[in-house]
PDB file of N, CA and C in Angstrom:
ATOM      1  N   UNK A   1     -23.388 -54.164  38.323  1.00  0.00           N
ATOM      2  CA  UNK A   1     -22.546 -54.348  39.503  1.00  0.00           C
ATOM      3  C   UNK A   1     -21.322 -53.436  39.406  1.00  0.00           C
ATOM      4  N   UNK A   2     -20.741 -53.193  40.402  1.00  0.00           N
ATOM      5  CA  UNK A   2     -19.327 -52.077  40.429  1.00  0.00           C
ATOM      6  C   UNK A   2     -18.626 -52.937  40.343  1.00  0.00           C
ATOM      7  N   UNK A   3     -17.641 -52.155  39.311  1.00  0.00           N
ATOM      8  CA  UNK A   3     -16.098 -52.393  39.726  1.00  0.00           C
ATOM      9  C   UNK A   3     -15.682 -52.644  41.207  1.00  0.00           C
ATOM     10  N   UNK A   4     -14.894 -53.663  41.325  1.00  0.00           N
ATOM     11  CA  UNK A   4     -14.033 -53.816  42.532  1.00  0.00           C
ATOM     12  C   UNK A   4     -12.483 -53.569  42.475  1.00  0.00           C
ATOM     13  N   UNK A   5     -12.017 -53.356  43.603  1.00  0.00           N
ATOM     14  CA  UNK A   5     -10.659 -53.092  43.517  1.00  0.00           C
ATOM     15  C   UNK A   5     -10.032 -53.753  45.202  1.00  0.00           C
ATOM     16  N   UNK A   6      -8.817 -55.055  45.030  1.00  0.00           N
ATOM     17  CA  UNK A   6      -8.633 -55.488  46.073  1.00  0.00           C
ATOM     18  C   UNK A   6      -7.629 -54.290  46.712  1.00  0.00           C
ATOM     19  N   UNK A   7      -7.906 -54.195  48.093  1.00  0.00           N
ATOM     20  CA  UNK A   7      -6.721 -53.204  48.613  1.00  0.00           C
ATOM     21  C   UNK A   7      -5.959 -53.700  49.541  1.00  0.00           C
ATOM     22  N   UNK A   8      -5.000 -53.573  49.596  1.00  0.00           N
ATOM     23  CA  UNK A   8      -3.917 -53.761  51.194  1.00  0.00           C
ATOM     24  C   UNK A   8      -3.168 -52.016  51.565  1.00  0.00           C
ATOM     25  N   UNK A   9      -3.999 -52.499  53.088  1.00  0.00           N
ATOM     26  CA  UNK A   9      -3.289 -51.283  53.547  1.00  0.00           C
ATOM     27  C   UNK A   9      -2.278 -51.197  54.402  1.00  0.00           C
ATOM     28  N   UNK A  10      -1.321 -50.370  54.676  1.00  0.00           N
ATOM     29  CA  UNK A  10       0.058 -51.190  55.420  1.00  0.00           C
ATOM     30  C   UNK A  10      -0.091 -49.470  56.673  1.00  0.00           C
ATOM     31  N   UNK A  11      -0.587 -50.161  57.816  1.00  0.00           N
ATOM     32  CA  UNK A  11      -1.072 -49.017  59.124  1.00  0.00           C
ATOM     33  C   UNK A  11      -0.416 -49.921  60.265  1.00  0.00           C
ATOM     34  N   UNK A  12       0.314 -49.138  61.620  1.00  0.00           N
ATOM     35  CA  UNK A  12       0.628 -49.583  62.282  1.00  0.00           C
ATOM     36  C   UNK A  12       1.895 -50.990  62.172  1.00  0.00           C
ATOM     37  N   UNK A  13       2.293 -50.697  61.342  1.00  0.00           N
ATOM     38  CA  UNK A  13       3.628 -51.813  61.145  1.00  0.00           C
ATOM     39  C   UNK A  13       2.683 -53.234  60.616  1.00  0.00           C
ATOM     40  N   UNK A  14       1.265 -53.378  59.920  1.00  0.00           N
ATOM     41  CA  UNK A  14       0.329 -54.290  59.880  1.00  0.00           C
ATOM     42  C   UNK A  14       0.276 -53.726  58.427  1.00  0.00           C
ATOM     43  N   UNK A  15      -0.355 -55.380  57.733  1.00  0.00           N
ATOM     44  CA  UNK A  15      -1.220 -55.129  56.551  1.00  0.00           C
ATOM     45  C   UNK A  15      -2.105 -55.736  56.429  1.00  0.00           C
ATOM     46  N   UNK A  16      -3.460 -54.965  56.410  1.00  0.00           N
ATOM     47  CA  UNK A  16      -4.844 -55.025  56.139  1.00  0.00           C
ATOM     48  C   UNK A  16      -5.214 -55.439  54.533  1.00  0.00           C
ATOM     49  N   UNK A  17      -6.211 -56.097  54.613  1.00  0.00           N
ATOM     50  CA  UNK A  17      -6.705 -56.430  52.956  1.00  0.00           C
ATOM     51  C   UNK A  17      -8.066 -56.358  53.142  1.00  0.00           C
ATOM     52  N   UNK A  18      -8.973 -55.489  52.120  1.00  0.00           N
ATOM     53  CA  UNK A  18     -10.091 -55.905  51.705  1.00  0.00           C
ATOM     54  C   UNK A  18     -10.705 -55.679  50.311  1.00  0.00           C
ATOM     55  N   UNK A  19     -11.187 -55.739  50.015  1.00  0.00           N
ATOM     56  CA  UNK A  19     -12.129 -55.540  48.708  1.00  0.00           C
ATOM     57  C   UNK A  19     -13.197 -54.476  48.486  1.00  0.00           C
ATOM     58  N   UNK A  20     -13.003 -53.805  47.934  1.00  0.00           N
ATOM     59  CA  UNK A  20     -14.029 -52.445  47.840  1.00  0.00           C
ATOM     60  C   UNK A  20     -14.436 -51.863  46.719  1.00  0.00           C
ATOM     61  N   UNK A  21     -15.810 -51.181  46.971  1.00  0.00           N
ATOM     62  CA  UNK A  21     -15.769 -50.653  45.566  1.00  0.00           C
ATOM     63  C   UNK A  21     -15.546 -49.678  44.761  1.00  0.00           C
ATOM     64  N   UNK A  22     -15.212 -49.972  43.514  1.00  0.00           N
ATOM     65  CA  UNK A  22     -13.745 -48.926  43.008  1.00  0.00           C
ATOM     66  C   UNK A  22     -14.342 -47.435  42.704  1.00  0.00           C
ATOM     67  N   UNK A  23     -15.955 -46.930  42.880  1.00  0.00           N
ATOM     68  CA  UNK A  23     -16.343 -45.906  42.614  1.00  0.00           C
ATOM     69  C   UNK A  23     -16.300 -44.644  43.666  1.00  0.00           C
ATOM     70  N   UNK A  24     -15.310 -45.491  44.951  1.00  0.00           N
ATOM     71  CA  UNK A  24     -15.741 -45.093  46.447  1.00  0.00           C
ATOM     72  C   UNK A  24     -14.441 -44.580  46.819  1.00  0.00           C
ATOM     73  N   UNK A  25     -14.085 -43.895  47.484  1.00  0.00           N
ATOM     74  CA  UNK A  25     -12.973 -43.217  48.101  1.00  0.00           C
ATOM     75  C   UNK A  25     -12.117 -44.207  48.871  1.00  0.00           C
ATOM     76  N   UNK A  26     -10.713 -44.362  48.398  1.00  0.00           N
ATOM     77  CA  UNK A  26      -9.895 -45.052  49.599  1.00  0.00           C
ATOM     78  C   UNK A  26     -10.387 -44.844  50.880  1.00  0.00           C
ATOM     79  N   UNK A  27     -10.497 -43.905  51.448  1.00  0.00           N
ATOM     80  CA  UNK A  27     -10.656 -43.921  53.073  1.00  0.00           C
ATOM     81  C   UNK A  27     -12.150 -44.424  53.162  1.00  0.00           C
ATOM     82  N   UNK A  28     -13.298 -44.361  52.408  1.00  0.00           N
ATOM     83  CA  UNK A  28     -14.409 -44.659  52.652  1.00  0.00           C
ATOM     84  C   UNK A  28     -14.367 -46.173  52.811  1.00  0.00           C
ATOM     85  N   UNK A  29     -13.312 -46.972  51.528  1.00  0.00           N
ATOM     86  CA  UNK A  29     -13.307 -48.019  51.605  1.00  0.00           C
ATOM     87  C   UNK A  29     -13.085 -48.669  52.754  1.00  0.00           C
ATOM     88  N   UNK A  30     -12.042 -47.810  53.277  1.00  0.00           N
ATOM     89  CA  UNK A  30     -10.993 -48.525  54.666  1.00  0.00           C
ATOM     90  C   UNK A  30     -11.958 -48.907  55.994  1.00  0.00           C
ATOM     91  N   UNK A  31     -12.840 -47.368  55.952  1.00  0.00           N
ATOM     92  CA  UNK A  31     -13.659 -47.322  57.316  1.00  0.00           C
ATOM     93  C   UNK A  31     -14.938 -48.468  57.344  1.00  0.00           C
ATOM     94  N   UNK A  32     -15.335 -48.620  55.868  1.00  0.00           N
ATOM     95  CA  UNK A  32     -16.232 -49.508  55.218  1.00  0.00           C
ATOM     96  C   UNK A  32     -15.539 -51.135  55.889  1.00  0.00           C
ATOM     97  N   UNK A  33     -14.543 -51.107  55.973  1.00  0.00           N
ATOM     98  CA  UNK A  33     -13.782 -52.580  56.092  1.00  0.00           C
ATOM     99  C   UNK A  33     -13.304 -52.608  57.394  1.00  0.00           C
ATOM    100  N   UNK A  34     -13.598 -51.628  58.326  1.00  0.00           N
ATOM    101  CA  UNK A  34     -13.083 -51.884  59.799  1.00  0.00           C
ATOM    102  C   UNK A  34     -11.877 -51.655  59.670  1.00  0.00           C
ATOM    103  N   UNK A  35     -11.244 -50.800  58.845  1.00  0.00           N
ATOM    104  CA  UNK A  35      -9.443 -50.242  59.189  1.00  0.00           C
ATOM    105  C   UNK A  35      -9.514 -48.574  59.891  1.00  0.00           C
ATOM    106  N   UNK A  36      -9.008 -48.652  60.673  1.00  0.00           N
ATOM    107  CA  UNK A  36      -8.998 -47.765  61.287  1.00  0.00           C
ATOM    108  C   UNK A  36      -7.826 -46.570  61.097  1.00  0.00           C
ATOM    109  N   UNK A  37      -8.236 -46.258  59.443  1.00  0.00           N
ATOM    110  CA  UNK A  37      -7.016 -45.125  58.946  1.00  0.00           C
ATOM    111  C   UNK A  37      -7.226 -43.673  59.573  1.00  0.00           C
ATOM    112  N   UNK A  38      -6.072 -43.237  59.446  1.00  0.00           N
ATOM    113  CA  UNK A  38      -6.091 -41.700  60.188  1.00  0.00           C
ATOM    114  C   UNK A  38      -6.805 -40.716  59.058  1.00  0.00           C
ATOM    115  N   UNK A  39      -7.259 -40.139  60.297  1.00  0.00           N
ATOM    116  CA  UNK A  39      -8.735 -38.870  59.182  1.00  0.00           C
ATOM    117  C   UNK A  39      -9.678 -38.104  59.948  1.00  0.00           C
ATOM    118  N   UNK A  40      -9.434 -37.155  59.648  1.00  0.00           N
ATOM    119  CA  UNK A  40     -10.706 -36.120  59.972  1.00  0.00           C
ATOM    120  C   UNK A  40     -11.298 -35.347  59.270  1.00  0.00           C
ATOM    121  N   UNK A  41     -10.931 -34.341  58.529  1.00  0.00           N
ATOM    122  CA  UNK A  41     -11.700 -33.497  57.538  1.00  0.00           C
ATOM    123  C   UNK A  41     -12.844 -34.163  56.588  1.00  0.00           C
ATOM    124  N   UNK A  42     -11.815 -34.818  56.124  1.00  0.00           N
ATOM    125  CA  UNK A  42     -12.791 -35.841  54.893  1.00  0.00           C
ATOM    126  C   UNK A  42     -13.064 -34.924  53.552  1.00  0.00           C
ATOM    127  N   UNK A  43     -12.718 -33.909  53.426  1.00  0.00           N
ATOM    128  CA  UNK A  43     -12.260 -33.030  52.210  1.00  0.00           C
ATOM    129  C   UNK A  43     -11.250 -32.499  51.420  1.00  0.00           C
ATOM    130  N   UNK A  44     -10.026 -33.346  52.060  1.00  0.00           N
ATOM    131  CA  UNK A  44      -8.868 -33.668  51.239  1.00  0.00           C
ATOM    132  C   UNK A  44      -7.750 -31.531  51.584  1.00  0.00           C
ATOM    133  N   UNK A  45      -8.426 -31.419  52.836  1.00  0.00           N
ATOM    134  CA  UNK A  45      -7.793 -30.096  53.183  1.00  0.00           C
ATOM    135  C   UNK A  45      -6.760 -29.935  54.412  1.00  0.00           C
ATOM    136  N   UNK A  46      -6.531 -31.279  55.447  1.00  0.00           N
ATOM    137  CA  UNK A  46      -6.179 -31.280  56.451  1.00  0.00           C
ATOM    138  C   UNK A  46      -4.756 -32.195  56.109  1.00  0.00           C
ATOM    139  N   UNK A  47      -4.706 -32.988  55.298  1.00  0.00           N
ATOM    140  CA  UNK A  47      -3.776 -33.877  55.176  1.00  0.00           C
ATOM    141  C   UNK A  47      -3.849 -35.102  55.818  1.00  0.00           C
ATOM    142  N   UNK A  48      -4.206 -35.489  57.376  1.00  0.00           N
ATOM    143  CA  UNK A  48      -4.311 -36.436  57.976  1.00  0.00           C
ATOM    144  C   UNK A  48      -4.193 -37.630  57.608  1.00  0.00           C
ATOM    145  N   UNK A  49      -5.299 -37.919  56.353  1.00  0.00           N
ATOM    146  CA  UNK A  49      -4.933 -39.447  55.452  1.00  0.00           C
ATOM    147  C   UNK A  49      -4.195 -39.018  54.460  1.00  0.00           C
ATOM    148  N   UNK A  50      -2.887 -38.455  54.623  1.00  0.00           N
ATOM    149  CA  UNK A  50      -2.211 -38.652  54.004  1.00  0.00           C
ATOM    150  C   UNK A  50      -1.420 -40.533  53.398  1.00  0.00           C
ATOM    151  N   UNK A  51      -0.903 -41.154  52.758  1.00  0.00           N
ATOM    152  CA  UNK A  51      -0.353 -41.865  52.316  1.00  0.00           C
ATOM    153  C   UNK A  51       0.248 -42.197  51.150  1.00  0.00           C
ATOM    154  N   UNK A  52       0.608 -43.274  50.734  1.00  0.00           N
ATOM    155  CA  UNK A  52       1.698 -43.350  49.725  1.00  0.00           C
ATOM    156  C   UNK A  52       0.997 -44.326  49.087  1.00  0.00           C
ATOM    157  N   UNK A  53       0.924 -44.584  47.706  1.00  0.00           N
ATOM    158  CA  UNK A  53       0.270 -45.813  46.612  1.00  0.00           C
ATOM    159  C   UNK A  53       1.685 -46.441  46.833  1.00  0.00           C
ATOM    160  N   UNK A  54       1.997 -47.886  46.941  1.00  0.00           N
ATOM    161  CA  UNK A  54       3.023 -48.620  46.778  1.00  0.00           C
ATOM    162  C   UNK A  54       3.019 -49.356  45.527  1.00  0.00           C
ATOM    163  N   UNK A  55       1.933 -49.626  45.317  1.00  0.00           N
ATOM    164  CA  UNK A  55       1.121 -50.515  44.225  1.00  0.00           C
ATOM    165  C   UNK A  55       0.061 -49.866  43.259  1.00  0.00           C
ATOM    166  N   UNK A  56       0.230 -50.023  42.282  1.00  0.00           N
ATOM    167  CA  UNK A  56      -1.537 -49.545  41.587  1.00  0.00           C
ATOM    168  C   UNK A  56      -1.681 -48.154  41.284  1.00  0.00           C
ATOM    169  N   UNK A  57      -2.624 -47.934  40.830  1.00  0.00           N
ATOM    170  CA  UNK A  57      -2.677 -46.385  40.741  1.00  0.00           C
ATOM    171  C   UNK A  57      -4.291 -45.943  41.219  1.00  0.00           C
ATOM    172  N   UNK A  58      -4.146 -44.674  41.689  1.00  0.00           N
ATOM    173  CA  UNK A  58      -5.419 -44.080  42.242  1.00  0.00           C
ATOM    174  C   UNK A  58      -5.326 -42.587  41.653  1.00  0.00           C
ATOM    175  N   UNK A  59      -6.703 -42.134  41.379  1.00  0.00           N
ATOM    176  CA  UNK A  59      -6.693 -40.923  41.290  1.00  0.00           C
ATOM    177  C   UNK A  59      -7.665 -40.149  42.377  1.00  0.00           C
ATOM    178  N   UNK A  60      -6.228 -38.427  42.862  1.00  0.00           N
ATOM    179  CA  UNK A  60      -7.381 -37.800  43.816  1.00  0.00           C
ATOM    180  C   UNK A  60      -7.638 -36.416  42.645  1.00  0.00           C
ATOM    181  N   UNK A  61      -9.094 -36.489  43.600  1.00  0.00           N
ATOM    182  CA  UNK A  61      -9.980 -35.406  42.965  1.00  0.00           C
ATOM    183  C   UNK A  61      -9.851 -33.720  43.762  1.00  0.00           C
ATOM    184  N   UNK A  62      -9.579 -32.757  42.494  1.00  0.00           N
ATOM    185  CA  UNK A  62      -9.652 -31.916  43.409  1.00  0.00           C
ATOM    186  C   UNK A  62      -8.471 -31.688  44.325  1.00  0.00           C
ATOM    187  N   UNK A  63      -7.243 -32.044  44.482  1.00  0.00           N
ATOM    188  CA  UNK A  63      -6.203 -31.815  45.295  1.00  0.00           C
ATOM    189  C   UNK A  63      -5.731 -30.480  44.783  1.00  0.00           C
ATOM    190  N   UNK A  64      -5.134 -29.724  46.027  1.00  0.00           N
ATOM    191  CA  UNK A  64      -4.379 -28.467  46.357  1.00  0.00           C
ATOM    192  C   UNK A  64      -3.745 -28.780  47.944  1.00  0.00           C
ATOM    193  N   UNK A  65      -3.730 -29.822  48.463  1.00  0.00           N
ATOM    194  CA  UNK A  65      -3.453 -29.700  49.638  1.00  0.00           C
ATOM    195  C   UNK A  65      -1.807 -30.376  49.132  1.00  0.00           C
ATOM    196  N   UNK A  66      -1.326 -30.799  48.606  1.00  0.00           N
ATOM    197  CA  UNK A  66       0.207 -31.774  48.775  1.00  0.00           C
ATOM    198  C   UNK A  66       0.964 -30.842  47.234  1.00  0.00           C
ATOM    199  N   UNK A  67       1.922 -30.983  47.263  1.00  0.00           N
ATOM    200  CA  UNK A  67       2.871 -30.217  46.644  1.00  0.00           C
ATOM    201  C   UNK A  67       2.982 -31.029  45.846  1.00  0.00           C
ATOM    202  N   UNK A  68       3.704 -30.906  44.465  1.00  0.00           N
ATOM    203  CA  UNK A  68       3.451 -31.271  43.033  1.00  0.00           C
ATOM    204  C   UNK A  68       4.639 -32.328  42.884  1.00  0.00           C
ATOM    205  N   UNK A  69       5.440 -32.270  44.082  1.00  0.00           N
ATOM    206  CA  UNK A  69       6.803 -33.243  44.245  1.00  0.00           C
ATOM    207  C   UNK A  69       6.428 -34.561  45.606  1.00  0.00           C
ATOM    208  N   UNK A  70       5.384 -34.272  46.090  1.00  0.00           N
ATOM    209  CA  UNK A  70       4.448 -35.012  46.898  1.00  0.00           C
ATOM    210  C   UNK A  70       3.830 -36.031  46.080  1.00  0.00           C
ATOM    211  N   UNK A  71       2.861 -35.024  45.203  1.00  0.00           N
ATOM    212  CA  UNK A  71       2.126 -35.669  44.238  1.00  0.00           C
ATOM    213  C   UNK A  71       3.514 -36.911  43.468  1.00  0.00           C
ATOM    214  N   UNK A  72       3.940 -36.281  42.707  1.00  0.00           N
ATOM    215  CA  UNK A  72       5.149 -37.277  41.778  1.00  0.00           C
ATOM    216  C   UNK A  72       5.636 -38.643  42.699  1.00  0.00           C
ATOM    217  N   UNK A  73       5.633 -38.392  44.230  1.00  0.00           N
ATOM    218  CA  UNK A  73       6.255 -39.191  45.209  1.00  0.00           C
ATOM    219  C   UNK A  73       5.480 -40.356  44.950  1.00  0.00           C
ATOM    220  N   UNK A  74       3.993 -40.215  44.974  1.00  0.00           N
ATOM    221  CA  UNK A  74       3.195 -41.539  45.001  1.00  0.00           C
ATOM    222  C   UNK A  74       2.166 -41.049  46.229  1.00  0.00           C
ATOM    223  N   UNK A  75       2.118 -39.961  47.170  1.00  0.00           N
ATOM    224  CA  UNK A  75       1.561 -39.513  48.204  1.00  0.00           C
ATOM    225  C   UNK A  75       0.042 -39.416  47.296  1.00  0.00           C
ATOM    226  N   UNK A  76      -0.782 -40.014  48.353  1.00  0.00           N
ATOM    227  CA  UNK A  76      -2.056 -38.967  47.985  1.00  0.00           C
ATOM    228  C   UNK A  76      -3.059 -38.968  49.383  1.00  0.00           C
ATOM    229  N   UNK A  77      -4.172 -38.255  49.009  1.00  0.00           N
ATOM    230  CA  UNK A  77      -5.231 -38.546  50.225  1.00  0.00           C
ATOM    231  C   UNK A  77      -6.036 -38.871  50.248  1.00  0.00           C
ATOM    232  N   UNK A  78      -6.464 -39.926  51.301  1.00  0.00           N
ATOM    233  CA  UNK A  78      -7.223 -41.177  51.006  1.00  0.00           C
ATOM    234  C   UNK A  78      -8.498 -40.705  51.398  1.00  0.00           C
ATOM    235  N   UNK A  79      -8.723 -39.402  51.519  1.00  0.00           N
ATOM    236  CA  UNK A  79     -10.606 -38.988  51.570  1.00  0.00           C
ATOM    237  C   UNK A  79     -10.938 -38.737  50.241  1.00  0.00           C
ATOM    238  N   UNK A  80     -10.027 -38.219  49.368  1.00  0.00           N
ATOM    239  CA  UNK A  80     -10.055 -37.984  47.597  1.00  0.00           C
ATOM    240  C   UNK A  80      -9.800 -38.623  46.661  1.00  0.00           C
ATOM    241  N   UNK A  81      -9.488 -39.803  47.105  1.00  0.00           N
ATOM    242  CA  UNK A  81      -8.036 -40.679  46.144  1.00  0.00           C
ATOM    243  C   UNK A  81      -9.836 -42.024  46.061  1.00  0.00           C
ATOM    244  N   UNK A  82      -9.728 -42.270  44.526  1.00  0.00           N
ATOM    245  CA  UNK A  82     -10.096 -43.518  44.131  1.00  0.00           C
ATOM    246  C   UNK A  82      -9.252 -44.240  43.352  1.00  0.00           C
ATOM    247  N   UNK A  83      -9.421 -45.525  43.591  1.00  0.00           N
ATOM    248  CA  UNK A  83      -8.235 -46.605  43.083  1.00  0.00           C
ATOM    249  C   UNK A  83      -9.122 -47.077  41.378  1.00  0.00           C
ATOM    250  N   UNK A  84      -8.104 -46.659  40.787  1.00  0.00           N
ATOM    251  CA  UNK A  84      -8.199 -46.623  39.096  1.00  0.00           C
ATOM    252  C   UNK A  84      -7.556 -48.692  38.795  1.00  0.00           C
ATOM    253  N   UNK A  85      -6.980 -49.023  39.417  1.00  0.00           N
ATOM    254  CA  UNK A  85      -6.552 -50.501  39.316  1.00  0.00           C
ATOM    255  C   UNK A  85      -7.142 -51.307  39.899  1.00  0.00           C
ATOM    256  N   UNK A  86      -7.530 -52.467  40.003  1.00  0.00           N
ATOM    257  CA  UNK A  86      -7.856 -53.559  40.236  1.00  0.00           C
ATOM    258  C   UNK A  86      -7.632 -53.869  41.711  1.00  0.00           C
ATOM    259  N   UNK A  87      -6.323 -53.540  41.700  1.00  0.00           N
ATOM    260  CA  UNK A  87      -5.470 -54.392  43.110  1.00  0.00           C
ATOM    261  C   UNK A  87      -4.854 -52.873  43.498  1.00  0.00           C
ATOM    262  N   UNK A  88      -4.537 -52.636  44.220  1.00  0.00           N
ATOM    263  CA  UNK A  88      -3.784 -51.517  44.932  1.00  0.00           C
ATOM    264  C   UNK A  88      -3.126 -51.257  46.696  1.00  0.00           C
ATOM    265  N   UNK A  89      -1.889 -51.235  46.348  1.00  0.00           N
ATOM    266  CA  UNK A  89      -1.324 -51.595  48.059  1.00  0.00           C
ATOM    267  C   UNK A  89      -1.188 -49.790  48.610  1.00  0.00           C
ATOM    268  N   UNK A  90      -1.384 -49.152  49.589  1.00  0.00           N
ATOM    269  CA  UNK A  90      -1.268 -48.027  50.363  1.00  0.00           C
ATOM    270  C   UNK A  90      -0.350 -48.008  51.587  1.00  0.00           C
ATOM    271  N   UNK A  91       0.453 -47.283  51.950  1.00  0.00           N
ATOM    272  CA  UNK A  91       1.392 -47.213  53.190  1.00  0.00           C
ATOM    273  C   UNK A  91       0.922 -45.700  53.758  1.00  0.00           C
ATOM    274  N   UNK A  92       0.008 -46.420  54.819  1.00  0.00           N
ATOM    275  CA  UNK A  92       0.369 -44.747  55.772  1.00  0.00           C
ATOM    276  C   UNK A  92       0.771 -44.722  56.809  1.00  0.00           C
ATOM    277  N   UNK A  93       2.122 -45.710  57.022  1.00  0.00           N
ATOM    278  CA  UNK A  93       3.051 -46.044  58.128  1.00  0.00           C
ATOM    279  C   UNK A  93       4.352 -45.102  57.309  1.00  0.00           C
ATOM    280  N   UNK A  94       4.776 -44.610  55.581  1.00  0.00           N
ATOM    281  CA  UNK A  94       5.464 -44.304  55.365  1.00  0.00           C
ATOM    282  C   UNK A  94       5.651 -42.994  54.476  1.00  0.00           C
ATOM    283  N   UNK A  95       5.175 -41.586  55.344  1.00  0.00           N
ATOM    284  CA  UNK A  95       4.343 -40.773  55.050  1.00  0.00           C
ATOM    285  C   UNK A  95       5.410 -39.820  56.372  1.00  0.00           C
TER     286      UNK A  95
END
């Protein structure tokens, strides 16, 4: 069975929660759960799902799109970004 990882996502002044699995891309998770996060490329080149880890840690794969003081911020992108913690909260109201 996979790892799971609970998420809350904080979109539209709202926070979303679901449960996903931790081998899977934040944004895959989101769309997987009926959240309707911002995204188009889906190759971590456009920025769009951009957001912020508030909670937890995630790692993205492959980034060149966000600046290395972006990165340090807590920013990442949720077409690349898998959640390495258990529990993990995301803001892409504060981005």
């Amino acid at each position: 069975m996979a790892n799971t990882t609970n998420v809350t996502v904080i979109l539209d002044d709202e926070k979303l929660e679901f449960v996903m699995d931790s081998d899977k891309t934040i944004l895959d998770g989101a769309l997987e759960n009926g959240v309707d996060a911002p995204h188009s490329c889906q190759g971590g080149i456009c920025t769009t799902c951009i957001c912020k880890v508030i909670s937890g840690k995630a790692d993205m794969e492959d980034e060149y799109a966000l600046s290395d003081e972006e990165q340090d911020e807590g920013f990442v992108l949720a077409c690349i970004s898998k959640p390495l913690s258990n529990k993990i909260t995301i803001d892409f109201d504060d981005v």
